[in-house]
N, C-alpha and C. Protein backbone atom coordinates (compact mmCIF):
# COMPACT_ATOMS: atom_id res chain seq x y z
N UNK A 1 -10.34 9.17 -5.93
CA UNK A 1 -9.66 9.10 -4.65
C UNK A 1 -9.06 7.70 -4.49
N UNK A 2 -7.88 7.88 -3.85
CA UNK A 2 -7.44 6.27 -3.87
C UNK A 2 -7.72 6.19 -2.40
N UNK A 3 -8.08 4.75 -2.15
CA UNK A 3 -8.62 4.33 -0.46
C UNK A 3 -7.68 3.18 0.06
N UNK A 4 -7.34 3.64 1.00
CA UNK A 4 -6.24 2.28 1.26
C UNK A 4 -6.55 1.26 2.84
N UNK A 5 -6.80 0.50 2.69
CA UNK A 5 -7.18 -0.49 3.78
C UNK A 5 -6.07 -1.62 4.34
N UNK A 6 -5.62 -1.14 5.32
CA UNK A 6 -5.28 -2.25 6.44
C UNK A 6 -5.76 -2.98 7.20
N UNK A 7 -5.78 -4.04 7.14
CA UNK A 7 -6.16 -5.44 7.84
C UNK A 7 -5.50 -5.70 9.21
N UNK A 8 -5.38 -6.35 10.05
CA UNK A 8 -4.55 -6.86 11.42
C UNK A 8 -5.56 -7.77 11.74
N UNK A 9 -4.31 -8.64 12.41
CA UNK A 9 -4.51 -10.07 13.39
C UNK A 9 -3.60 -9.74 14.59
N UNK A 10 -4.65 -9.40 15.75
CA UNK A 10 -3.33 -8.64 17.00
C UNK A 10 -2.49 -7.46 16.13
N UNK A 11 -1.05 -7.41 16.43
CA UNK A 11 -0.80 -6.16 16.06
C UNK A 11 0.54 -6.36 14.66
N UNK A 12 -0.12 -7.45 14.04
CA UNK A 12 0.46 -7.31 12.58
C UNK A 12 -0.68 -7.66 11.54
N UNK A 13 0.06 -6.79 10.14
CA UNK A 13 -0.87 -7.06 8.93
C UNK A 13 -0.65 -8.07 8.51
N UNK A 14 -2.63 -8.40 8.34
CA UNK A 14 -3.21 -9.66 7.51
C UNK A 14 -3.17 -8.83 5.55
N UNK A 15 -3.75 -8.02 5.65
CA UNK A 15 -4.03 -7.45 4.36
C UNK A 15 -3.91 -6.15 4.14
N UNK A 16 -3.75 -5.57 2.72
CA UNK A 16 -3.51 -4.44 2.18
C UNK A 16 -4.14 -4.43 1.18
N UNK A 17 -5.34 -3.49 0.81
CA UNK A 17 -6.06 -3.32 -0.17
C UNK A 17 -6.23 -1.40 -0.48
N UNK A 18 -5.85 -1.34 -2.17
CA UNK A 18 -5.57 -0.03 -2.23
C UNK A 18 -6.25 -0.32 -3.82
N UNK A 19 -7.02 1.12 -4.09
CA UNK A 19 -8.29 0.89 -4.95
C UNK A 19 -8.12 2.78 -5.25
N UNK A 20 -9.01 2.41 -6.13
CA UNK A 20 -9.25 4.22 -7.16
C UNK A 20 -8.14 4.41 -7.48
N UNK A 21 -8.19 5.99 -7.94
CA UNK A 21 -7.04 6.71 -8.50
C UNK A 21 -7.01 7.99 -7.89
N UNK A 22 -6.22 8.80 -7.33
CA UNK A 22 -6.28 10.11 -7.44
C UNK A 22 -6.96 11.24 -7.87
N UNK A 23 -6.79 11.28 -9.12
CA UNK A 23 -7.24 12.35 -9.58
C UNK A 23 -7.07 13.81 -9.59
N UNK A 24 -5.78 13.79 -8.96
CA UNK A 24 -4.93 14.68 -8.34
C UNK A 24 -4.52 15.40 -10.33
N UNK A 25 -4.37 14.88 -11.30
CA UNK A 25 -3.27 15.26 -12.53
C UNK A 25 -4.26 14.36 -13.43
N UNK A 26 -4.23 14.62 -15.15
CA UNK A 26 -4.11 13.50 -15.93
C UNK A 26 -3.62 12.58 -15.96
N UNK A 27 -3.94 11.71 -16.37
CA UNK A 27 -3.37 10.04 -16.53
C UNK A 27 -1.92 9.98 -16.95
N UNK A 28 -0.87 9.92 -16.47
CA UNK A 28 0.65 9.98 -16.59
C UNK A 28 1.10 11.21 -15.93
N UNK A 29 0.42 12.09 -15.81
CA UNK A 29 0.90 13.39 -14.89
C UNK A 29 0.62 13.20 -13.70
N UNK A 30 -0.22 12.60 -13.02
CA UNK A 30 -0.83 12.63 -11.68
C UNK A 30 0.53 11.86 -10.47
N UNK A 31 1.32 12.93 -9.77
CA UNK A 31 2.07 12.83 -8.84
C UNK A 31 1.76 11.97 -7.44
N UNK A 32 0.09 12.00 -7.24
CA UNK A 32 0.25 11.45 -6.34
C UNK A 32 -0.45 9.99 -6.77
N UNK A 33 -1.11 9.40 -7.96
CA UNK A 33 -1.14 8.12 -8.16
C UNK A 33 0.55 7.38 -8.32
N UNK A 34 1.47 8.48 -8.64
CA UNK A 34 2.97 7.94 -8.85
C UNK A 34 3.76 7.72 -7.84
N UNK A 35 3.17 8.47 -6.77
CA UNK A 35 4.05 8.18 -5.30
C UNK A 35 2.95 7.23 -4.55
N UNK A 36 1.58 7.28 -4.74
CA UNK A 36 1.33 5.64 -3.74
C UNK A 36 1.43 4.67 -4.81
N UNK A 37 1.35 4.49 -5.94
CA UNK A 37 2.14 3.38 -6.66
C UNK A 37 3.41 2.62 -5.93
N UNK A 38 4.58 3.89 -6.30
CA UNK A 38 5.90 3.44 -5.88
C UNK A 38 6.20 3.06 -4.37
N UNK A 39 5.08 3.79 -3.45
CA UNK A 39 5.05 3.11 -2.19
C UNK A 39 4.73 1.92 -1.85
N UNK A 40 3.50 1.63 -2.73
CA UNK A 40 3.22 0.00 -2.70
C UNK A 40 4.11 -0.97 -3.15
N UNK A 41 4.62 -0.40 -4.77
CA UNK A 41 5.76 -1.37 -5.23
C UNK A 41 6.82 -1.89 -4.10
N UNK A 42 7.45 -0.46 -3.89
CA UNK A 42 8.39 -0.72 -2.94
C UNK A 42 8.53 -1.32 -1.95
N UNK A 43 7.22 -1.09 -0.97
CA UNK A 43 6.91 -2.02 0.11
C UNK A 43 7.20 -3.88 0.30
N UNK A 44 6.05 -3.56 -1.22
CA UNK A 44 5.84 -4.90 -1.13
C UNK A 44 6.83 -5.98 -2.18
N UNK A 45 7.84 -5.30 -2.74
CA UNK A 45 8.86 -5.60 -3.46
C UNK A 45 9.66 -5.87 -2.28
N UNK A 46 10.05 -5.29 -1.48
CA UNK A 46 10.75 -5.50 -0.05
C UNK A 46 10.77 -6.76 0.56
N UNK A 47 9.10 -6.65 1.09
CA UNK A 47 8.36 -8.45 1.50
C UNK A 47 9.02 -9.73 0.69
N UNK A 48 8.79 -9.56 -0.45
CA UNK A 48 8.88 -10.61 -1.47
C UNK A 48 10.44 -10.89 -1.40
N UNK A 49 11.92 -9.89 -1.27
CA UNK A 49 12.84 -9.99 -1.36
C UNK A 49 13.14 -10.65 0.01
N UNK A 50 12.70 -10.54 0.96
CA UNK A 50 12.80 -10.83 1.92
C UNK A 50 12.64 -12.47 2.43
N UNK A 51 11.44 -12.60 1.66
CA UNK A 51 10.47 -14.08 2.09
C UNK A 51 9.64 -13.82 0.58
N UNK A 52 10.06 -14.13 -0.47
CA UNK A 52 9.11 -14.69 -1.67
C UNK A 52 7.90 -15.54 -1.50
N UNK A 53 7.66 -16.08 -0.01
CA UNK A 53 6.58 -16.47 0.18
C UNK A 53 5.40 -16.16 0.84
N UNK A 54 6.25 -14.92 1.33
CA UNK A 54 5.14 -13.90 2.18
C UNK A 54 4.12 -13.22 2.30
N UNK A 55 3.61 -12.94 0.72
CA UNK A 55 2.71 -12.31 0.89
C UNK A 55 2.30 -12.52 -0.70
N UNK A 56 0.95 -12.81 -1.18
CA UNK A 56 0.32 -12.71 -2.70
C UNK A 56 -0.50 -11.32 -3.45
N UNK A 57 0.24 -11.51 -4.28
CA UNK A 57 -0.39 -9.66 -4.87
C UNK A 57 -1.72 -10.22 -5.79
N UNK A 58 -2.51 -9.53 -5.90
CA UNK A 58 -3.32 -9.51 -6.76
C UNK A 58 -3.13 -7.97 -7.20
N UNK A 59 -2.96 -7.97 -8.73
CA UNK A 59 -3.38 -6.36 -9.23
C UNK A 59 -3.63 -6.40 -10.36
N UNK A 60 -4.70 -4.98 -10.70
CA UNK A 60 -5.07 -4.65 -11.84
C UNK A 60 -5.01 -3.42 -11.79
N UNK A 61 -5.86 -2.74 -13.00
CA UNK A 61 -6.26 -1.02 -13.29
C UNK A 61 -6.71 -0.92 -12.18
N UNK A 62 -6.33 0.14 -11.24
CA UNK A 62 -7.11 1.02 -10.11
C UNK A 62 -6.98 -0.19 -8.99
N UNK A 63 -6.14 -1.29 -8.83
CA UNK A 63 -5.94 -2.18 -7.42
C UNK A 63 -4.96 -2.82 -7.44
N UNK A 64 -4.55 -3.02 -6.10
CA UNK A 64 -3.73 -3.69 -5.62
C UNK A 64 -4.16 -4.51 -4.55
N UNK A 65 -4.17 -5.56 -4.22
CA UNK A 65 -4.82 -6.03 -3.14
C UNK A 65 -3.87 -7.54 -2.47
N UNK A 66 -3.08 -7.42 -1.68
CA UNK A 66 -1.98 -8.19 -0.78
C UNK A 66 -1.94 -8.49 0.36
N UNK A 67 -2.39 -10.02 0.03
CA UNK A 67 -2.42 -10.93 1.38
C UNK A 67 -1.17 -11.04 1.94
N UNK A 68 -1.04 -10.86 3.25
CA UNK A 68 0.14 -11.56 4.34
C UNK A 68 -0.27 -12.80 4.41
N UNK A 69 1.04 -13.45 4.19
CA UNK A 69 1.01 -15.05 4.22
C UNK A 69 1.94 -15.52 5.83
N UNK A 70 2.52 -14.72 6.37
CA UNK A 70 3.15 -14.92 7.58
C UNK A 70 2.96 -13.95 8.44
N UNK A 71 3.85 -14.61 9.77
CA UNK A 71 3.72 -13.51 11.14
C UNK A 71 5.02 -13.12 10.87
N UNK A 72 5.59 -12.08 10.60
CA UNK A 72 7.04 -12.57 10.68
C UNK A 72 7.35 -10.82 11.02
N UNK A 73 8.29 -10.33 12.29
CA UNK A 73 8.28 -9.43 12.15
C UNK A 73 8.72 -8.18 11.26
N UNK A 74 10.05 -8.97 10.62
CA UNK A 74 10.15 -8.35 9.29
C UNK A 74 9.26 -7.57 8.53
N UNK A 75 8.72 -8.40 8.20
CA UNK A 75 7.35 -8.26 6.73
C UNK A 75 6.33 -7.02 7.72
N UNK A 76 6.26 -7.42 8.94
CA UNK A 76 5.60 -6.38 9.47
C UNK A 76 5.70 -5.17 9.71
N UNK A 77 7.30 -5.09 9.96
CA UNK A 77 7.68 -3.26 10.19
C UNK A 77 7.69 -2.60 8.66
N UNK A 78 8.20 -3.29 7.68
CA UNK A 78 7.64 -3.12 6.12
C UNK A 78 6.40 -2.42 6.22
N UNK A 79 5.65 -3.32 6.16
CA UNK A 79 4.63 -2.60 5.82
C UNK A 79 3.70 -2.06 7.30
N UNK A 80 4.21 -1.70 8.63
CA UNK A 80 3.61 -0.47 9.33
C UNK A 80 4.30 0.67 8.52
N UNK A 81 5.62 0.35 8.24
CA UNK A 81 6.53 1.67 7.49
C UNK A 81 5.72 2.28 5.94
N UNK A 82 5.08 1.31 5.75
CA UNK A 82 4.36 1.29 4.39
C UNK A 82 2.85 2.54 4.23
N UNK A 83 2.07 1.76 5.82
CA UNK A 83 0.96 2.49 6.07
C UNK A 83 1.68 4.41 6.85
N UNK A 84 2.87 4.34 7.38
CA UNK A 84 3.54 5.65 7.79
C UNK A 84 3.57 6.48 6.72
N UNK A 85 4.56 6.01 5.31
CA UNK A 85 4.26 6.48 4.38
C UNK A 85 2.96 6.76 3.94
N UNK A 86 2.09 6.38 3.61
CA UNK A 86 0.87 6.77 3.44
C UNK A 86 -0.37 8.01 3.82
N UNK A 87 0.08 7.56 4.89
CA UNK A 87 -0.25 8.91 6.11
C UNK A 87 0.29 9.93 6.10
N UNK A 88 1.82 9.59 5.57
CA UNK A 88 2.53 11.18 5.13
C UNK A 88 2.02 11.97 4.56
N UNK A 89 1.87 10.94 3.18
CA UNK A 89 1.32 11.40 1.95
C UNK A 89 -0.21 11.90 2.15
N UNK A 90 -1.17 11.57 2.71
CA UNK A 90 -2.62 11.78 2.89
C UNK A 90 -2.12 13.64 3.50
N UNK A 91 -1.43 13.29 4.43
CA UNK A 91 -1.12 15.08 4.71
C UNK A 91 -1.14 15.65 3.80
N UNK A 92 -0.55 15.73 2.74
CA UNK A 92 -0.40 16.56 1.96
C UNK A 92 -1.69 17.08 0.87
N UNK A 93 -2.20 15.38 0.47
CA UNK A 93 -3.30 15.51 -0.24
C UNK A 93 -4.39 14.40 0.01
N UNK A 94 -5.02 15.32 1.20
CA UNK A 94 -6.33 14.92 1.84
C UNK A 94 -7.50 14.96 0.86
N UNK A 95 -7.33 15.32 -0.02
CA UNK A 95 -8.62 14.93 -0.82
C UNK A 95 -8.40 13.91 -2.08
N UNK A 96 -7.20 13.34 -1.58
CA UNK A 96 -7.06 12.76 -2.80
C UNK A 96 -6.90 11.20 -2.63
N UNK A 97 -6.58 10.75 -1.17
CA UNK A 97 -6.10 9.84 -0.41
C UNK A 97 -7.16 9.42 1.04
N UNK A 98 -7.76 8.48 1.20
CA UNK A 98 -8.25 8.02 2.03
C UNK A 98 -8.01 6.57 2.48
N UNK A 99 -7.08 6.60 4.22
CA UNK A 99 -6.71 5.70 4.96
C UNK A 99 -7.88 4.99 5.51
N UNK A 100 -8.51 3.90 5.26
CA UNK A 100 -9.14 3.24 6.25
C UNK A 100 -9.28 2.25 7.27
C-alpha cells in the first residue's frame, strides 16, 4: 500500500511523505504505483520550476519524502492540487492508497 502524509503550518504544507508500493500489478505493470509516481514528479517538478529553492526531495526505493522550504502561495496551491489528485486516485483504489 502506498501511504501518503501531509504536513501543515496553519493552512499551508510543511511536508510530503509518500512510502510503500501498491501492489496493485507487478513491478513495471502496476498502474497505480505509475500514476502516484507521476503525481509526485509532477507536483513537485512544478515547485522546483517555480522557486528551485522551495522545497528538498529526499528519495529512494518505496519514498519520497519533501520538505517545504517556503510560505509561498504558489508552491501551496501545487501541492493542495497535489494532495486533490491523490484523493482522486484513492477513489478508485482504496486498497491500494492510504491518505494520512
Amino acid at each position: 500500500m502506498i501511504k501518503i502524509k501531509f504536513d501543515y503550518d496553519s493552512s499551508y504544507v510543511t511536508n510530503i511523505r509518500i512510502t510503500g508500493h501498491a501492489n496493485f500489478d507487478e513491478y513495471g505493470k502496476d498502474i497505480v504505483c505509475a500514476a502516484a509516481s507521476s503525481i509526485a514528479i509532477t507536483s513537485l517538478n512544478a515547485c522546483l520550476r517555480i522557486n528551485s529553492k522551495s522545497i528538498i526531495i529526499k528519495q529512494s526505493e518505496g519514498l519520497i519524502d519533501a520538505k517545504v522550504l517556503v510560505k509561498d502561495d504558489i508552491i501551496n496551491k501545487i501541492l493542495l492540487n497535489m494532495k486533490d489528485m491523490y484523493t482522486d486516485l484513492k477513489e478508485q483504489y482504496s486498497e491500494n492508497i492510504k491518505i494520512i
